[in-house]
C-alpha atoms as a PDB file:
ATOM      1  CA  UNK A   1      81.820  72.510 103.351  1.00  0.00           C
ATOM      2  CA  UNK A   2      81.361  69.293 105.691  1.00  0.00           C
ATOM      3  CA  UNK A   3      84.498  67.475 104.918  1.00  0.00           C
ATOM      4  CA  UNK A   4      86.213  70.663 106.390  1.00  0.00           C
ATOM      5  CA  UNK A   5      84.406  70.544 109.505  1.00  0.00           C
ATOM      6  CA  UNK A   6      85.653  67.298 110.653  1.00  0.00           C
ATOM      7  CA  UNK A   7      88.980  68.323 111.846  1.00  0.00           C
ATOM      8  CA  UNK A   8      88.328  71.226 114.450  1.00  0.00           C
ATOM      9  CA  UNK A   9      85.341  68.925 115.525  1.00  0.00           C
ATOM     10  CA  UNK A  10      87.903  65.833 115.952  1.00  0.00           C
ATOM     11  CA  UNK A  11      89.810  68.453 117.548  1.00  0.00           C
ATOM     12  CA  UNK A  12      87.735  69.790 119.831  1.00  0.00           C
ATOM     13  CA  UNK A  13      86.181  66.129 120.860  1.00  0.00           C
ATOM     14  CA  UNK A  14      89.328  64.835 121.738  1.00  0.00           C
ATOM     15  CA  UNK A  15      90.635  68.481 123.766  1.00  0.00           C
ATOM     16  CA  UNK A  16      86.840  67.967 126.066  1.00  0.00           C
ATOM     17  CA  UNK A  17      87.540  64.356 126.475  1.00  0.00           C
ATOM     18  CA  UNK A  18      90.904  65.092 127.800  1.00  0.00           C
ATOM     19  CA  UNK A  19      89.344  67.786 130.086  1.00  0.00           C
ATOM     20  CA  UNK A  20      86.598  65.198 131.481  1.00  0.00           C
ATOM     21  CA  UNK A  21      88.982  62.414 131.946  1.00  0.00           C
ATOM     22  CA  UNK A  22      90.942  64.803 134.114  1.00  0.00           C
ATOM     23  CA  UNK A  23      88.583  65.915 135.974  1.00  0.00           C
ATOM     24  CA  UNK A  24      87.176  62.458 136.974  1.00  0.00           C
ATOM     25  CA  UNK A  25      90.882  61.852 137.745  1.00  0.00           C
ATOM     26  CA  UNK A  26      91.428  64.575 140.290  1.00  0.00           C
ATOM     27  CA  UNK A  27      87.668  64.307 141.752  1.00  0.00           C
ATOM     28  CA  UNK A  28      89.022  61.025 142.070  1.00  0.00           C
ATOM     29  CA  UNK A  29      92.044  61.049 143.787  1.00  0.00           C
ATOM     30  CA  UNK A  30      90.463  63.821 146.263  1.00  0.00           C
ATOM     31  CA  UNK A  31      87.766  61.534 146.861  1.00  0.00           C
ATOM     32  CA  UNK A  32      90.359  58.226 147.931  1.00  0.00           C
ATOM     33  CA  UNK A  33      92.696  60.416 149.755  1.00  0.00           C
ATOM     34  CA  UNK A  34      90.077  61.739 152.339  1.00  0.00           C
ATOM     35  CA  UNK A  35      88.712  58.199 152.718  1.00  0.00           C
ATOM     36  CA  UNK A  36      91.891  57.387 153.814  1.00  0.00           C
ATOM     37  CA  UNK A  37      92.643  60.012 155.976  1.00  0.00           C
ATOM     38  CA  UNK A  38      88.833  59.319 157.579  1.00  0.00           C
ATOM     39  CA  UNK A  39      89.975  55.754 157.966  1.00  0.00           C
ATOM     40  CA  UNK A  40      93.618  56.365 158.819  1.00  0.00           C
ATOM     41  CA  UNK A  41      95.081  53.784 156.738  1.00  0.00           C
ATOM     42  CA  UNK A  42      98.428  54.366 154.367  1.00  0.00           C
ATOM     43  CA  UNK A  43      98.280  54.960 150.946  1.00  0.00           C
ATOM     44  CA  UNK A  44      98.682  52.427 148.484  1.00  0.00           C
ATOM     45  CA  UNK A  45     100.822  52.094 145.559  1.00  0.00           C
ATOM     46  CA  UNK A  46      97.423  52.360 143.007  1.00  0.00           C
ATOM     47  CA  UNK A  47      96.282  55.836 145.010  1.00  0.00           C
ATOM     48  CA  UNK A  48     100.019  56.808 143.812  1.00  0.00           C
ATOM     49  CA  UNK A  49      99.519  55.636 140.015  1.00  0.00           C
ATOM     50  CA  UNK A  50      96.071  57.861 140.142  1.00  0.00           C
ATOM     51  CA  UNK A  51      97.908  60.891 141.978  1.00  0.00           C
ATOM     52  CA  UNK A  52     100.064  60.604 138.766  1.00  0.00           C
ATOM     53  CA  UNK A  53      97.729  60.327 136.337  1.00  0.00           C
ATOM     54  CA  UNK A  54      95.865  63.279 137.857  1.00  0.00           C
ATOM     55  CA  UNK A  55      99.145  65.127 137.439  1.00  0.00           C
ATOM     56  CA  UNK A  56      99.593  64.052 134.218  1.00  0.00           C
ATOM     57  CA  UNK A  57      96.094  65.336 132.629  1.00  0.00           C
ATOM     58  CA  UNK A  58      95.898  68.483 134.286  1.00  0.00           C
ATOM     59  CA  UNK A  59     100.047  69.118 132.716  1.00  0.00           C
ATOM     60  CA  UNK A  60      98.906  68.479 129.138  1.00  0.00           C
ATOM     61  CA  UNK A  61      95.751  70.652 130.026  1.00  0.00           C
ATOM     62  CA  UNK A  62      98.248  73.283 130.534  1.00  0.00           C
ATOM     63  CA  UNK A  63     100.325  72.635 127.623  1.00  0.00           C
ATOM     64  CA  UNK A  64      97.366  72.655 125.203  1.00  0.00           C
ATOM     65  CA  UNK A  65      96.468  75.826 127.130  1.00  0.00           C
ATOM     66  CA  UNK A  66      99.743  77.241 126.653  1.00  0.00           C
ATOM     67  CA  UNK A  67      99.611  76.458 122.782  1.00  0.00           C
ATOM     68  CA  UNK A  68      96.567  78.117 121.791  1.00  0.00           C
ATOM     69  CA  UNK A  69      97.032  81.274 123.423  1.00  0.00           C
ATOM     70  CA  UNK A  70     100.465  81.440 122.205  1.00  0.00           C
ATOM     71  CA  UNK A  71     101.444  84.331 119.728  1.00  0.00           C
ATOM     72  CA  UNK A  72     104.025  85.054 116.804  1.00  0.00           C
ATOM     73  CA  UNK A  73     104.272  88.173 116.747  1.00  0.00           C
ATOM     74  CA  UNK A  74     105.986  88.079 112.884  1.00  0.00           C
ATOM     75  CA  UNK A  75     102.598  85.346 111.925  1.00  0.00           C
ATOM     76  CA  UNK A  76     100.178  88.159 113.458  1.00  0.00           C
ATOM     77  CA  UNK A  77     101.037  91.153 111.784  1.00  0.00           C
ATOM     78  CA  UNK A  78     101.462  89.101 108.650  1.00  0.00           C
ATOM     79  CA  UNK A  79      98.045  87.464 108.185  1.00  0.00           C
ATOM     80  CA  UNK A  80      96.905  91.500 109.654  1.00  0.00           C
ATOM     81  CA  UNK A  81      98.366  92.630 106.654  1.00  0.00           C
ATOM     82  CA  UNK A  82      97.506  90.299 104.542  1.00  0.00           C
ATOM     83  CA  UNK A  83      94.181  91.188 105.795  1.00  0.00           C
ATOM     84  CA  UNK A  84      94.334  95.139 105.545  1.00  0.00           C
ATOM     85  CA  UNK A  85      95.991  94.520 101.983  1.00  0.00           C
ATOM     86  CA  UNK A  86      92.886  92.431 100.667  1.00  0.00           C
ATOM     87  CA  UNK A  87      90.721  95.107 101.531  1.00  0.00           C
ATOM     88  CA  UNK A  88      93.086  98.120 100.089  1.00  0.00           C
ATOM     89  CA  UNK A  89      92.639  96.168  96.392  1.00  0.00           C
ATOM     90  CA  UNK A  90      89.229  95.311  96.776  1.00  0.00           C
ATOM     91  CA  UNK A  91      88.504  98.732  98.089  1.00  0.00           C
ATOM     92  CA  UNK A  92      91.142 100.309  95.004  1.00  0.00           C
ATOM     93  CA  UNK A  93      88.813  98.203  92.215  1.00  0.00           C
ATOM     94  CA  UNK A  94      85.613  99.370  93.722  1.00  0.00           C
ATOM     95  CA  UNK A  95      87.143 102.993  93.023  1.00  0.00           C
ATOM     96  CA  UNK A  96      88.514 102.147  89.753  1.00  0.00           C
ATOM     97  CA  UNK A  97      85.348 100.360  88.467  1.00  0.00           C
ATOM     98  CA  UNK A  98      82.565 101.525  90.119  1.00  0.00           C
ATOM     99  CA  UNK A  99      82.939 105.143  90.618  1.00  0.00           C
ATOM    100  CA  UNK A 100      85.594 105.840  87.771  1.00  0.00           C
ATOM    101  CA  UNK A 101      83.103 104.433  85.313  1.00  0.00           C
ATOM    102  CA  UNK A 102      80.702 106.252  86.309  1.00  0.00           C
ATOM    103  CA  UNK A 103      82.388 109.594  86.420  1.00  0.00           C
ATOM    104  CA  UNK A 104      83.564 108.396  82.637  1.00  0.00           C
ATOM    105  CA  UNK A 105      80.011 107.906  81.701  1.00  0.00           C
ATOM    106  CA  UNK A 106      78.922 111.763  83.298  1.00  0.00           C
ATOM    107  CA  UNK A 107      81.783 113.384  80.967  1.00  0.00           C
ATOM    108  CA  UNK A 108      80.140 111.795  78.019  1.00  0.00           C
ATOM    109  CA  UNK A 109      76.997 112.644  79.124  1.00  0.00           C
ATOM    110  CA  UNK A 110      78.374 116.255  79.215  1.00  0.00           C
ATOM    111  CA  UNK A 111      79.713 115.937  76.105  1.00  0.00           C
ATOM    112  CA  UNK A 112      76.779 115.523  74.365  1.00  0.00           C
ATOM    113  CA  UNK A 113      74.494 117.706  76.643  1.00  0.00           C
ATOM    114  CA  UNK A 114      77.360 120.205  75.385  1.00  0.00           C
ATOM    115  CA  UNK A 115      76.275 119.841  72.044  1.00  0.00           C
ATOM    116  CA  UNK A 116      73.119 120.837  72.410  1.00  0.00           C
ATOM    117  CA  UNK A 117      72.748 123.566  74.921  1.00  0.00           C
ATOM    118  CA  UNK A 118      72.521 127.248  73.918  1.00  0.00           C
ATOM    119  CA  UNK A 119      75.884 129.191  73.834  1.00  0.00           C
ATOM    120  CA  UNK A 120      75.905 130.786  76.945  1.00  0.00           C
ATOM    121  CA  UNK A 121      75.697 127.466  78.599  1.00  0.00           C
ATOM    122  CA  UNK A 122      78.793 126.458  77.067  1.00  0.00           C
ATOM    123  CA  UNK A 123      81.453 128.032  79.893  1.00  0.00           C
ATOM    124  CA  UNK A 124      79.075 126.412  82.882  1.00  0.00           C
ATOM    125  CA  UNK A 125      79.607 122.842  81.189  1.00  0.00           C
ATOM    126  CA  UNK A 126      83.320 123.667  80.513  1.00  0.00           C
ATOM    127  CA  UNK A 127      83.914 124.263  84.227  1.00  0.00           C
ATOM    128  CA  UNK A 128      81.815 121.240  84.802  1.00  0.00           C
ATOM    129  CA  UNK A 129      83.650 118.542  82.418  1.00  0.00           C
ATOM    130  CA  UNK A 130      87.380 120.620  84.252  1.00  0.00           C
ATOM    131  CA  UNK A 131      85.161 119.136  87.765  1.00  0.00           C
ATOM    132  CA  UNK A 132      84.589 115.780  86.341  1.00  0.00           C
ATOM    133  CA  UNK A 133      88.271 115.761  84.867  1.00  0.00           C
ATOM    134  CA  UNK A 134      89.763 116.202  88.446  1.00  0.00           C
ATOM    135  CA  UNK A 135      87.556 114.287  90.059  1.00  0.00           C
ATOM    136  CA  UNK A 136      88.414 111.643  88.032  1.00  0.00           C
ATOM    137  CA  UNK A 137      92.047 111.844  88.383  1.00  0.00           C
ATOM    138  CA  UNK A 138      91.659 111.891  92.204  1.00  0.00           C
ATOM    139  CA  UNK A 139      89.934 108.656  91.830  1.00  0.00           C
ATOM    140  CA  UNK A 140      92.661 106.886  89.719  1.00  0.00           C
ATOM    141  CA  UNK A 141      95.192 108.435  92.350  1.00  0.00           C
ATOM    142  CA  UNK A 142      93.594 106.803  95.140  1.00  0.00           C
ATOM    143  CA  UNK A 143      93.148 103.341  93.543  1.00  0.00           C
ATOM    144  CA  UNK A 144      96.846 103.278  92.890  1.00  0.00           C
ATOM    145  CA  UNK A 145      98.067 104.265  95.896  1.00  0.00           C
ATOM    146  CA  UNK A 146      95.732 101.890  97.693  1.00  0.00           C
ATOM    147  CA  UNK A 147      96.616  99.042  95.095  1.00  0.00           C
ATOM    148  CA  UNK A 148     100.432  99.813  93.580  1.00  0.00           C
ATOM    149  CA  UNK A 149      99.437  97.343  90.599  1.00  0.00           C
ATOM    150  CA  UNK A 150     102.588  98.708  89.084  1.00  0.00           C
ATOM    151  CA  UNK A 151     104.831  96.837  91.687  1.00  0.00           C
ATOM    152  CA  UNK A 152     104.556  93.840  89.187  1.00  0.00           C
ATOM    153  CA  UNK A 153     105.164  95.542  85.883  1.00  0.00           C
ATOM    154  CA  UNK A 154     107.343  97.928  86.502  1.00  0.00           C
ATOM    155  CA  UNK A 155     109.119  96.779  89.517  1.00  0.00           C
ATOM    156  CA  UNK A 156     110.142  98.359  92.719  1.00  0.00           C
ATOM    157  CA  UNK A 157     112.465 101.073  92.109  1.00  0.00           C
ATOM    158  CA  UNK A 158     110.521 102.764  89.017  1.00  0.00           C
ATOM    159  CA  UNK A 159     107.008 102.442  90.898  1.00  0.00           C
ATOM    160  CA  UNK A 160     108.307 104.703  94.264  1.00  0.00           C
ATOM    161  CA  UNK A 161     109.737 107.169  91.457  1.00  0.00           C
ATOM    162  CA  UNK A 162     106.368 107.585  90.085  1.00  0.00           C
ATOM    163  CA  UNK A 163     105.016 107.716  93.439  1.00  0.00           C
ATOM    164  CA  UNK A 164     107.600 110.472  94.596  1.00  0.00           C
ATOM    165  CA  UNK A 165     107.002 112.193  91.123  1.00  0.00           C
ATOM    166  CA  UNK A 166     103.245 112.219  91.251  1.00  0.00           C
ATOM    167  CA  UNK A 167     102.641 113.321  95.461  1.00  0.00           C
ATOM    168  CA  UNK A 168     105.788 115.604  95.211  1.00  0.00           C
ATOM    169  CA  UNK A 169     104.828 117.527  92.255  1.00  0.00           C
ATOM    170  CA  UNK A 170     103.487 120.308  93.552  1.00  0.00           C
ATOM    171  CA  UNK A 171     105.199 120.829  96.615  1.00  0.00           C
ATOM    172  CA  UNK A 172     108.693 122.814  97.390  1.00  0.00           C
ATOM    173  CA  UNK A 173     110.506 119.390  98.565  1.00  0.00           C
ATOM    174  CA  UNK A 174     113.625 118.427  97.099  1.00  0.00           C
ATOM    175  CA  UNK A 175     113.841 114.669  96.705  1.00  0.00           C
ATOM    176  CA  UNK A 176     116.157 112.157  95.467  1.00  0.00           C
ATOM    177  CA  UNK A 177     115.623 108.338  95.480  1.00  0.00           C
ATOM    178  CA  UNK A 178     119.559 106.442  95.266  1.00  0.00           C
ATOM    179  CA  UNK A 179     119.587 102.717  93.953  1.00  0.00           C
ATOM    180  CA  UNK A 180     122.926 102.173  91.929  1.00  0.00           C
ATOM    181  CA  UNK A 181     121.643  98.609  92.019  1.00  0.00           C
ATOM    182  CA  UNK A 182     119.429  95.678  90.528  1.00  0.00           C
ATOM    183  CA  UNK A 183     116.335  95.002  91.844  1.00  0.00           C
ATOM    184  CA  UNK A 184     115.542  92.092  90.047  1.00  0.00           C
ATOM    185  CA  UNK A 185     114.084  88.843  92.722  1.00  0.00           C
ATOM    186  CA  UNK A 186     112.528  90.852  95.148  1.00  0.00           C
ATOM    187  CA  UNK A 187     110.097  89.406  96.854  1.00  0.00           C
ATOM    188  CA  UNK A 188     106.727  90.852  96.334  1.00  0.00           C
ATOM    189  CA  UNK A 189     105.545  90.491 100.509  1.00  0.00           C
ATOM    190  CA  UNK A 190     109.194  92.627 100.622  1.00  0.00           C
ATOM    191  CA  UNK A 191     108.734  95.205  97.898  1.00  0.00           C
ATOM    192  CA  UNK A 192     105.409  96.018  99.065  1.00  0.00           C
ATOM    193  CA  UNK A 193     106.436  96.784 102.548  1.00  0.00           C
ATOM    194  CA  UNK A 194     109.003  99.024 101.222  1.00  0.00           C
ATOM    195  CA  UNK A 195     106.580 100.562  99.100  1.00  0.00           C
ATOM    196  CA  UNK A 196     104.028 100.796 101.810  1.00  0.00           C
ATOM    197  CA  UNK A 197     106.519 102.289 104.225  1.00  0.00           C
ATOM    198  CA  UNK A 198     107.786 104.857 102.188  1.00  0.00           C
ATOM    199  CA  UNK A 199     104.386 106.256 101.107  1.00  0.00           C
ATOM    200  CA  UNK A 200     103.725 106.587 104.618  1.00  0.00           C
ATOM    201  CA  UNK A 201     107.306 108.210 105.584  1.00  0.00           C
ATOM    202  CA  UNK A 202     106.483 110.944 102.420  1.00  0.00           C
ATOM    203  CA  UNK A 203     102.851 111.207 103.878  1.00  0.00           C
ATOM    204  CA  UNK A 204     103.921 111.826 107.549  1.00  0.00           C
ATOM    205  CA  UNK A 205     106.470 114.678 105.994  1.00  0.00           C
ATOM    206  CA  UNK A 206     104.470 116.706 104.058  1.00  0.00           C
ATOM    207  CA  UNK A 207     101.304 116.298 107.163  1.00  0.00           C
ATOM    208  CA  UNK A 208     103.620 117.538 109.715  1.00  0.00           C
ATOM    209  CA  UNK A 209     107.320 118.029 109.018  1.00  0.00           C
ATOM    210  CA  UNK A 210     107.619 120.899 107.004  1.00  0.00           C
ATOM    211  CA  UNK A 211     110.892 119.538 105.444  1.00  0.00           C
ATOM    212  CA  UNK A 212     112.997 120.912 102.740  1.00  0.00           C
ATOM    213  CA  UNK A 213     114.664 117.934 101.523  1.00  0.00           C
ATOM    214  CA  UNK A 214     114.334 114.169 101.325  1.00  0.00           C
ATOM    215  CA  UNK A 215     116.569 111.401 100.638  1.00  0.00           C
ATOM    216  CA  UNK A 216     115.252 108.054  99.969  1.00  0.00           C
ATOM    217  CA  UNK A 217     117.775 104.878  99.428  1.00  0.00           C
ATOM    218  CA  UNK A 218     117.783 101.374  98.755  1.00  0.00           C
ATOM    219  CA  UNK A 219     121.164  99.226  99.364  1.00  0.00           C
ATOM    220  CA  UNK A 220     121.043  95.431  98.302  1.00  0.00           C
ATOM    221  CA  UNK A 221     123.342  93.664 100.498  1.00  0.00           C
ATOM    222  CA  UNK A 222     123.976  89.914 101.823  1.00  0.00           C
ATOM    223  CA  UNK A 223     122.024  90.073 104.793  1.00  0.00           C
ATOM    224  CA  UNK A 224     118.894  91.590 103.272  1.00  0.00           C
ATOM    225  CA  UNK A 225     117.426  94.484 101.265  1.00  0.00           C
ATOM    226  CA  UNK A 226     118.068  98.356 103.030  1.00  0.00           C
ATOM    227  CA  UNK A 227     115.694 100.802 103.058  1.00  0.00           C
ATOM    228  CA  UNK A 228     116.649 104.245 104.404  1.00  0.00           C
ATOM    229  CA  UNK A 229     114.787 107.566 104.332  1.00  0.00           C
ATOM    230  CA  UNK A 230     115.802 110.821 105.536  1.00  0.00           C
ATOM    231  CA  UNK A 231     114.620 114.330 105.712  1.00  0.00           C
ATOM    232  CA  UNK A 232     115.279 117.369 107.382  1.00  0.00           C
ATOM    233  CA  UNK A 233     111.853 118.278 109.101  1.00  0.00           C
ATOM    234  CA  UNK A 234     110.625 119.336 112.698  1.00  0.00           C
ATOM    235  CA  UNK A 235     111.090 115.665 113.977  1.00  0.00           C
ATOM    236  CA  UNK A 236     110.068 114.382 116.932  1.00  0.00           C
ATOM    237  CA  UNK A 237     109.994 111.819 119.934  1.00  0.00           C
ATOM    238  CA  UNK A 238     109.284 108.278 118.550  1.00  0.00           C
ATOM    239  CA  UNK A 239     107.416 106.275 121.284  1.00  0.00           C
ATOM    240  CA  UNK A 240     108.514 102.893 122.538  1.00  0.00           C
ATOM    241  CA  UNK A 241     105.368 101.439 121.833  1.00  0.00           C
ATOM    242  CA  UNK A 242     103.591 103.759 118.739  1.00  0.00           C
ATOM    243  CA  UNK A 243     100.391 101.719 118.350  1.00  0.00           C
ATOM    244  CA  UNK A 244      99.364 102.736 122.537  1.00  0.00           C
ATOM    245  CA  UNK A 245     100.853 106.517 121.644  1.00  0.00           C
ATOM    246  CA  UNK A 246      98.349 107.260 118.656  1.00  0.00           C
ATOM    247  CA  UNK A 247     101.553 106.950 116.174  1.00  0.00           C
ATOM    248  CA  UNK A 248      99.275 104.549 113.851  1.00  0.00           C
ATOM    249  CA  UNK A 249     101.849 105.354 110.920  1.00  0.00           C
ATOM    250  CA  UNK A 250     104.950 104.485 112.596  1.00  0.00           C
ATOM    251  CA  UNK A 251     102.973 101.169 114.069  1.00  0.00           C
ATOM    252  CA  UNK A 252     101.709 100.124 110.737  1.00  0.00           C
ATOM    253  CA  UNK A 253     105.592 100.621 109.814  1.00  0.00           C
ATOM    254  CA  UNK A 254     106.950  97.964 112.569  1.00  0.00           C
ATOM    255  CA  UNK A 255     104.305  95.835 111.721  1.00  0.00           C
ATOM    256  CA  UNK A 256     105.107  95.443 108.198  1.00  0.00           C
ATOM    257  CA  UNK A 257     109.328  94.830 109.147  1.00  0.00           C
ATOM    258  CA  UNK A 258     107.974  92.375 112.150  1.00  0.00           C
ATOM    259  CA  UNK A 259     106.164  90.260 109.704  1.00  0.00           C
ATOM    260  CA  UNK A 260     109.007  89.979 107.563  1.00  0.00           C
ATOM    261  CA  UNK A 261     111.100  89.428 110.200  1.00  0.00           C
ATOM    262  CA  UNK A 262     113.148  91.748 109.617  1.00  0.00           C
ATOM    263  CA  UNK A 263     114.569  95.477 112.286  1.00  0.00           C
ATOM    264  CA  UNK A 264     113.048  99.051 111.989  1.00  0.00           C
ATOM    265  CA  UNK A 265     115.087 101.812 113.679  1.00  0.00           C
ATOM    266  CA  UNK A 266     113.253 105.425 113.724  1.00  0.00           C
ATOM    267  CA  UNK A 267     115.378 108.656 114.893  1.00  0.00           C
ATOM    268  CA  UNK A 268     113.814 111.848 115.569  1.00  0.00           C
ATOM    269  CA  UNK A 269     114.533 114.614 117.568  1.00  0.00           C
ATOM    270  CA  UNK A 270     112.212 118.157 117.495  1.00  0.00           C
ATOM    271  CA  UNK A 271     114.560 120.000 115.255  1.00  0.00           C
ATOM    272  CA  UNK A 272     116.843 117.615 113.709  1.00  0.00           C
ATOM    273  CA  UNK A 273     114.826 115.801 110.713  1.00  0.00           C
ATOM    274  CA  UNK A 274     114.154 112.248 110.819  1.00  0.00           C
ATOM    275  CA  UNK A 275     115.868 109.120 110.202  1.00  0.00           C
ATOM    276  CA  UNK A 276     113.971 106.143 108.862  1.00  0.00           C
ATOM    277  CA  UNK A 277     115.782 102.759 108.308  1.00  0.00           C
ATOM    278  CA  UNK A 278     114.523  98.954 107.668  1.00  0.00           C
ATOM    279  CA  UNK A 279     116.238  96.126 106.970  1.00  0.00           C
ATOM    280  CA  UNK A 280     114.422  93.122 105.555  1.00  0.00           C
ATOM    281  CA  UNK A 281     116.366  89.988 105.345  1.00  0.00           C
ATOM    282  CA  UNK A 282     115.945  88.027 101.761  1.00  0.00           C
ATOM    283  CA  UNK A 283     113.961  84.468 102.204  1.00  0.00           C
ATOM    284  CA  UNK A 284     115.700  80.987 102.819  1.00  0.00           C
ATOM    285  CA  UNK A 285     115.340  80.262  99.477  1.00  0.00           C
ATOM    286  CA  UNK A 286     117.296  83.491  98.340  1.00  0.00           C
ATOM    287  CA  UNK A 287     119.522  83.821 100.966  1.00  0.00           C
ATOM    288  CA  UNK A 288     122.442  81.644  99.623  1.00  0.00           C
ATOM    289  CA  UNK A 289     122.091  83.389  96.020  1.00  0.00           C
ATOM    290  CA  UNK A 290     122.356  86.994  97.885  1.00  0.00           C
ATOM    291  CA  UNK A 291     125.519  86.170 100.172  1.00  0.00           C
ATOM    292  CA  UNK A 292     127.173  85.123  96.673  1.00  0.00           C
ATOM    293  CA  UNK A 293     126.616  87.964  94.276  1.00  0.00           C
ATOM    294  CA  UNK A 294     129.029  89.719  92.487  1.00  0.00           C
ATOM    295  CA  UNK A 295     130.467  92.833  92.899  1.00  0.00           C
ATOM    296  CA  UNK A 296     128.741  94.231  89.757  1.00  0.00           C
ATOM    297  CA  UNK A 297     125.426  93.176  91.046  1.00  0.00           C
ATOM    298  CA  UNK A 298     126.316  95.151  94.874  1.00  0.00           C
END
């Protein structure tokens, strides 16, 4: 634990004793130039050296300044998410663990209170262990969509068709999901964004667009990995700046593209559907390998 604290203390010893030397500098220089105006006398060349050095200390006081206020946007909302992602598994294992277990353990508990209750007891604990049953699938459904774990075996495009498949089922939208591609070497920071996004696109539909139809596609190309999603809802006026207009969805969105680095364009208009695309650009070290594949892979 020690060992770690030395740098940030070296750190902040050398950053005060950079602040005290120029302070004594400028109190300094003050000091010698009204002494010479009191005596009237010119200034000398080493009242000029400490005028410099004055000027010096307070520029790389404003440098450091400068440095640790400065912000990435990309490095912010990545080590947010990275953040808000740590607590989605944790919070999807608690749920899995905790509370599944123990809705596991009141069905066999049921189960064998079953066995032994008079007859006409029989239909209450039926409608009970149909309770626990549902209850227990709502569970699982909120761990995975809070922790995907299926990203990494099954892969990207087969985990948003069981996605679509499982929060579409009972609804009266038509879907498709296009991806005449491979998939194979994407990231996992970049299919988890598209994951992420997309479950929030489908969520903001069926909360307030009333669409019909939706159209979900992924295009592999040289300068990065597509995502486009379409339907034809109520729309409605994107804001320039979603996070300050309430639009937490569509901000959680350009946070996940900005920390990839990559460009999010929304179009909506009330009436005319809704027009999702994202483009994520593949890392340095698979960069070269996209801009040569073949035309079987595209």
């Amino acid at each position: 634990m020690f060992p770690r604290l030395k740098t940030p203390l070296r750190c902040c010893s050398r950053t005060a004793l950079l602040r005290w030397t120029t302070i004594v500098l400028c109190v300094a220089s003050v000091v010698a130039n009204l002494l010479l105006y009191m005596a009237g006398k010119p200034m000398p060349a080493s009242l000029l050296l400490l005028h410099a050095a004055a000027m010096l200390g307070v520029g790389l006081q404003v440098s450091l300044g400068a440095g640790s206020i400065r912000l990435h946007p990309a490095e912010l909302a990545k080590r947010m998410l990275k953040v808000q992602e740590g607590e989605r598994q944790q919070l999807s294992r608690e749920l899995h663990d905790d509370i599944g277990q123990l809705l596991t353990a009141a069905k066999l508990q049921l189960q064998w209170l079953q066995r032994r209750v008079p007859d006409e007891l029989h239909s209450h604990c039926d409608t009970l262990r149909t309770t626990l049953d549902d209850a227990l699938g709502n569970v699982r459904d909120v761990s995975a969509l809070l922790n995907p774990r299926q990203l990494a075996s099954l892969g990207l495009e087969a985990s948003l068709r069981a996605h679509l498949l499982r929060t579409l089922e009972n609804t009266d939208v038509h879907w498709s999901l296009a991806c005449n591609q491979r998939l194979r070497g994407i990231d996992e920071a970049v299919a988890m964004a598209v994951f992420r996004i997309t479950q929030e696109a489908v969520t903001n539909m069926l909360r307030h667009a009333q669409a019909r139809n939706l159209s979900i596609r992924l295009q592999r190309s040289p300068a990065g990995l597509a995502l486009k999603i379409e339907d034809d809802g109520r729309g409605f006026l994107p804001a320039r700046h979603p996070a300050a207009s309430g639009q937490r969805g569509l901000a959680g969105m350009q946070e996940r593209v900005t920390a990839l680095q990559g460009r999010l364009q929304i179009t909506s208009q009330p009436g005319l559907g809704t027009q999702i695309e994202a483009l994520f650009p593949w890392p340095p070290r698979t960069r070269e390998r996209a801009r040569t594949l073949t035309a079987h892979d595209l």
